[in-house]
N, C-alpha and C. Protein backbone atom coordinates (compact mmCIF):
# COMPACT_ATOMS: atom_id res chain seq x y z
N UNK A 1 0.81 -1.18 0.00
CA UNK A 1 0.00 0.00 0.00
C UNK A 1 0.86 1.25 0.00
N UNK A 2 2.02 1.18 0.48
CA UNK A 2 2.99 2.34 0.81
C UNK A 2 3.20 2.86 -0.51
N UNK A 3 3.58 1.76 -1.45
CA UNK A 3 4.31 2.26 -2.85
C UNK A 3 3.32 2.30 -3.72
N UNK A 4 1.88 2.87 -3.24
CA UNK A 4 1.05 3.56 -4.32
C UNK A 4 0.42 4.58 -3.51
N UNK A 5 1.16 5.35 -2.71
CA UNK A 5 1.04 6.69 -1.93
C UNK A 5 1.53 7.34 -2.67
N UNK A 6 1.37 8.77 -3.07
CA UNK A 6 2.09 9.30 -3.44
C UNK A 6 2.46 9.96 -2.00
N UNK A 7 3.41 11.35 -2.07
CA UNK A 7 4.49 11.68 -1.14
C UNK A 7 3.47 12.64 -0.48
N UNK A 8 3.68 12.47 0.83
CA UNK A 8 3.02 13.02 1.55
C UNK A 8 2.97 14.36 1.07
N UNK A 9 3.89 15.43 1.24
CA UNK A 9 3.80 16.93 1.00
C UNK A 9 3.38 17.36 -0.66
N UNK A 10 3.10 16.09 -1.51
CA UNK A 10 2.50 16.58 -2.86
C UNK A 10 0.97 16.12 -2.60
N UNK A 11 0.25 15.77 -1.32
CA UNK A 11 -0.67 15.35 -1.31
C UNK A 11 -2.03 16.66 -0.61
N UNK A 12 -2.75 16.93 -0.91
CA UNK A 12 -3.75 17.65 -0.39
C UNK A 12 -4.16 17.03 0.66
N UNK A 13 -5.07 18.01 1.80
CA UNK A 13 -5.15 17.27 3.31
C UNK A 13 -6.22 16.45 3.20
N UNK A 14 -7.41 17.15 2.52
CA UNK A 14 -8.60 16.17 1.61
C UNK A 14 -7.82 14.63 1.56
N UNK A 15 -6.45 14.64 0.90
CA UNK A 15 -6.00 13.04 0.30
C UNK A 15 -5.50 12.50 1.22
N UNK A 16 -5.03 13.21 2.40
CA UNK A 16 -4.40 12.90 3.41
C UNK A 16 -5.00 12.03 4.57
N UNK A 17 -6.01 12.83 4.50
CA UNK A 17 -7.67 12.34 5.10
C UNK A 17 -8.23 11.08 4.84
N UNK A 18 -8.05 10.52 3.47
CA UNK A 18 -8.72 9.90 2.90
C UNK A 18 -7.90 8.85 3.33
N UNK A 19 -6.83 8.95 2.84
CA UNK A 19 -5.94 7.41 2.94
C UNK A 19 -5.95 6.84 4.55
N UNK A 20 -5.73 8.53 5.62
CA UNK A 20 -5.90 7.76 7.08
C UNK A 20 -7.33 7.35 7.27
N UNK A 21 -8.50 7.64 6.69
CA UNK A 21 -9.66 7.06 6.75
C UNK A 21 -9.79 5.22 6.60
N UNK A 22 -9.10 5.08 4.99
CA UNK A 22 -9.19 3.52 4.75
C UNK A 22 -8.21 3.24 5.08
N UNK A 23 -7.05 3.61 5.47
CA UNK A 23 -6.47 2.53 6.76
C UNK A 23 -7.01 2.32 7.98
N UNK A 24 -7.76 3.17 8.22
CA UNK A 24 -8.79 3.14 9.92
C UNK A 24 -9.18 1.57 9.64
N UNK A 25 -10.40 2.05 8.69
CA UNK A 25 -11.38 0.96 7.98
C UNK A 25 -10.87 -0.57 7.75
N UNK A 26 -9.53 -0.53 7.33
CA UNK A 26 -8.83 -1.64 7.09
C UNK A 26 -8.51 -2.15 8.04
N UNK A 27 -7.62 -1.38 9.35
CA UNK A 27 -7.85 -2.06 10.65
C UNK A 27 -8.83 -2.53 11.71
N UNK A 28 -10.14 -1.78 11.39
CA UNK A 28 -10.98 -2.05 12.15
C UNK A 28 -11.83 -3.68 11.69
N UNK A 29 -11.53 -3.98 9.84
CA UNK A 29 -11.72 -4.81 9.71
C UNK A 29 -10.90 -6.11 9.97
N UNK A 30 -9.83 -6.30 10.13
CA UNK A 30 -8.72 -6.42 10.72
C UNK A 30 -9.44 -7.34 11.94
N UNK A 31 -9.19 -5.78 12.51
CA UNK A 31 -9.47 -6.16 13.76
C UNK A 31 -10.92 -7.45 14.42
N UNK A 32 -11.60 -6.88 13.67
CA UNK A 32 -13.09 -7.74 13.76
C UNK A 32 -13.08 -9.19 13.68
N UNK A 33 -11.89 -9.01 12.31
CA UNK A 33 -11.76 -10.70 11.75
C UNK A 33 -11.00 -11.45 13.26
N UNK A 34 -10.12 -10.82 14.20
CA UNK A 34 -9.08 -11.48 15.25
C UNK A 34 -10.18 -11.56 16.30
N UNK A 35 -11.47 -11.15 16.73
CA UNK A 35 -11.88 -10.86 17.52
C UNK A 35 -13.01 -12.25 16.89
N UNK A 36 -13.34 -12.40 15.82
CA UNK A 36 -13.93 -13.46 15.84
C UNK A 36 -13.24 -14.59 15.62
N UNK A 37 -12.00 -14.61 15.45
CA UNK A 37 -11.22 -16.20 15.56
C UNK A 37 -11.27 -16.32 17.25
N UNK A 38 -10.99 -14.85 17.67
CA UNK A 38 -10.75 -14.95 19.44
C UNK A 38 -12.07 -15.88 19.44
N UNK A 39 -13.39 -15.69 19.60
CA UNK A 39 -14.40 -16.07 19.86
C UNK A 39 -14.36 -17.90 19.41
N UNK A 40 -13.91 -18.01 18.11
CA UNK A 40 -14.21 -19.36 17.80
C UNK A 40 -12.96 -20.38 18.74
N UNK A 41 -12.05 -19.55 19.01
CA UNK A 41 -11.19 -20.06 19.76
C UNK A 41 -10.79 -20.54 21.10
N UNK A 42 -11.95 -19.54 21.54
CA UNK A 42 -12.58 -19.71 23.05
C UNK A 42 -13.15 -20.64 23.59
N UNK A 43 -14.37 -20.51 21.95
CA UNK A 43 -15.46 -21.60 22.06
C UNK A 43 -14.78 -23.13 22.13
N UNK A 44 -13.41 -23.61 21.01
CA UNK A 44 -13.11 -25.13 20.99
C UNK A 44 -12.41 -25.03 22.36
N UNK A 45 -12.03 -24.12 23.07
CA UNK A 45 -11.15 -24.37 24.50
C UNK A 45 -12.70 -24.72 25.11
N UNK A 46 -13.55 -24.47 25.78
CA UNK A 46 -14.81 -24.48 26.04
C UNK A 46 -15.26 -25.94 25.92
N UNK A 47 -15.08 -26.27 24.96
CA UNK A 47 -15.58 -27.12 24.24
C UNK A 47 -14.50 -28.23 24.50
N UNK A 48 -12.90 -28.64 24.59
CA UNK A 48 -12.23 -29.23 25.10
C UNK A 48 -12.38 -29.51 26.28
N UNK A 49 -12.44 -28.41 27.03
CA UNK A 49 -12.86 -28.24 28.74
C UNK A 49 -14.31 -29.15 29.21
N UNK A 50 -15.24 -28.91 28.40
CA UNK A 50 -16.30 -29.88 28.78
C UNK A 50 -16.17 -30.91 27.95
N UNK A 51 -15.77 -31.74 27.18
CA UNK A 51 -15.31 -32.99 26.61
C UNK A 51 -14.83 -33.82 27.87
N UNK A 52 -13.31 -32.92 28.82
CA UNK A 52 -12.82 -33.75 29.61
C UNK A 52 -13.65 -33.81 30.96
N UNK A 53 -14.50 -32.90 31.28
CA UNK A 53 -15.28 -32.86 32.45
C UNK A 53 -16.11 -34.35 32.30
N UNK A 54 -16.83 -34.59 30.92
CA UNK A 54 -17.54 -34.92 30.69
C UNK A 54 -17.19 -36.74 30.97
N UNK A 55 -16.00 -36.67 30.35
CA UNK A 55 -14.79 -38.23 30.18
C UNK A 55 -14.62 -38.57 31.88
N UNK A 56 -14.06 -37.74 32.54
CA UNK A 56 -14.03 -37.75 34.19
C UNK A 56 -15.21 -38.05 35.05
N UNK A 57 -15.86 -37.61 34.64
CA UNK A 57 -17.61 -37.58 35.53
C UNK A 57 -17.70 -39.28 35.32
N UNK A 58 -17.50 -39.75 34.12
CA UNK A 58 -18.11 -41.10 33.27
C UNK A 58 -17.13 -41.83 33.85
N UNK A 59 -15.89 -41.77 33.95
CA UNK A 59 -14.81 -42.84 34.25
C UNK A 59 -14.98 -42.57 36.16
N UNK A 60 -15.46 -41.58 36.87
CA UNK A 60 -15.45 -41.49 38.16
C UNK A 60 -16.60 -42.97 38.70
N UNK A 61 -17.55 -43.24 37.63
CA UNK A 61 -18.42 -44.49 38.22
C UNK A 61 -19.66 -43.56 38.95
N UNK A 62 -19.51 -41.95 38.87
CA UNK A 62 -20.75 -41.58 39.71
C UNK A 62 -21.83 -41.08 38.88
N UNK A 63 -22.89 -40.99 39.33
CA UNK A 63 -24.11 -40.03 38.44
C UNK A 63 -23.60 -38.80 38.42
N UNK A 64 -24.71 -38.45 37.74
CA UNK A 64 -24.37 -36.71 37.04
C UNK A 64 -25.15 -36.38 38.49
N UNK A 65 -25.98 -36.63 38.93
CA UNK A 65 -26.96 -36.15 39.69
C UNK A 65 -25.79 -36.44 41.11
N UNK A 66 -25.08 -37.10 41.35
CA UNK A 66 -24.28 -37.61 42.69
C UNK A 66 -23.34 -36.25 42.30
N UNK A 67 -22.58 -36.53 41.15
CA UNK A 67 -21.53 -34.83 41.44
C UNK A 67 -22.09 -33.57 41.22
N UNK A 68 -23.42 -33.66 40.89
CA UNK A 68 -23.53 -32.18 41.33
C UNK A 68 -24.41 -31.90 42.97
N UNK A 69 -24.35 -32.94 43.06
CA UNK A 69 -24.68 -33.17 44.48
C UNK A 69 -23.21 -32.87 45.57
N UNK A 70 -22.23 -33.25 44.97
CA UNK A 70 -21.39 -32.95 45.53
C UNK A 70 -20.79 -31.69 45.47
N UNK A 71 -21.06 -31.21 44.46
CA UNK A 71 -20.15 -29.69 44.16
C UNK A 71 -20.88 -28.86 44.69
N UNK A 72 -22.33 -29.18 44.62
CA UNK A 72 -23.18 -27.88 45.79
C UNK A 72 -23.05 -28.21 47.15
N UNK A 73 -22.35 -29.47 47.31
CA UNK A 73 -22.00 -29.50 48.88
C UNK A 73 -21.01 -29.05 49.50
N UNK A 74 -19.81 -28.79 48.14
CA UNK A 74 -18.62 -27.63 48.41
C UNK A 74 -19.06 -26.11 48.39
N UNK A 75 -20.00 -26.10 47.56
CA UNK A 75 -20.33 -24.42 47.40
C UNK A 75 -20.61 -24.22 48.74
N UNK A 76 -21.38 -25.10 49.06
CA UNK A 76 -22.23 -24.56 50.50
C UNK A 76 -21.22 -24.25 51.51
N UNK A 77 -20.15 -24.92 51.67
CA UNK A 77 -19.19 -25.21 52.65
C UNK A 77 -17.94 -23.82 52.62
N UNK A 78 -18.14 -23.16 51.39
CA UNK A 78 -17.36 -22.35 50.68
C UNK A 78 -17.73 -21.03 51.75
């Protein structure tokens, strides 16, 4: 993008304007695109995280209904 600027001081402030405008634009799109990988990225950690909860609960031998029986018996105790 640099080497189809022309030189700053042959440029009017109008042009000056313009180009810091669509670079704004360009970063903000930019930006949007990182903010939704953040999101999808969150989500498979999320999504790893309850996979192994899920593997543990099953290999522990207890009900779903017995550990959350138990974890509100830590909250309470908390």
């Amino acid at each position: 993008m640099a080497g189809r600027r022309k030189k700053q001081e042959n440029m009017t402030r109008e042009e000056q304007l313009e180009i810091i405008e669509n670079e704004i634009a360009e970063y903000k799109e930019n930006l949007k695109a990182l903010k939704e990988k953040r999101k999808e990225i969150l989500s498979q950690i999320e999504d790893v995280q309850k996979d192994r909860l899920y593997k543990a609960a099953m290999e522990s031998g207890l009900s779903i209904e017995e550990i959350l029986e138990m974890l509100s018996q830590k909250e309470d105790q908390e």
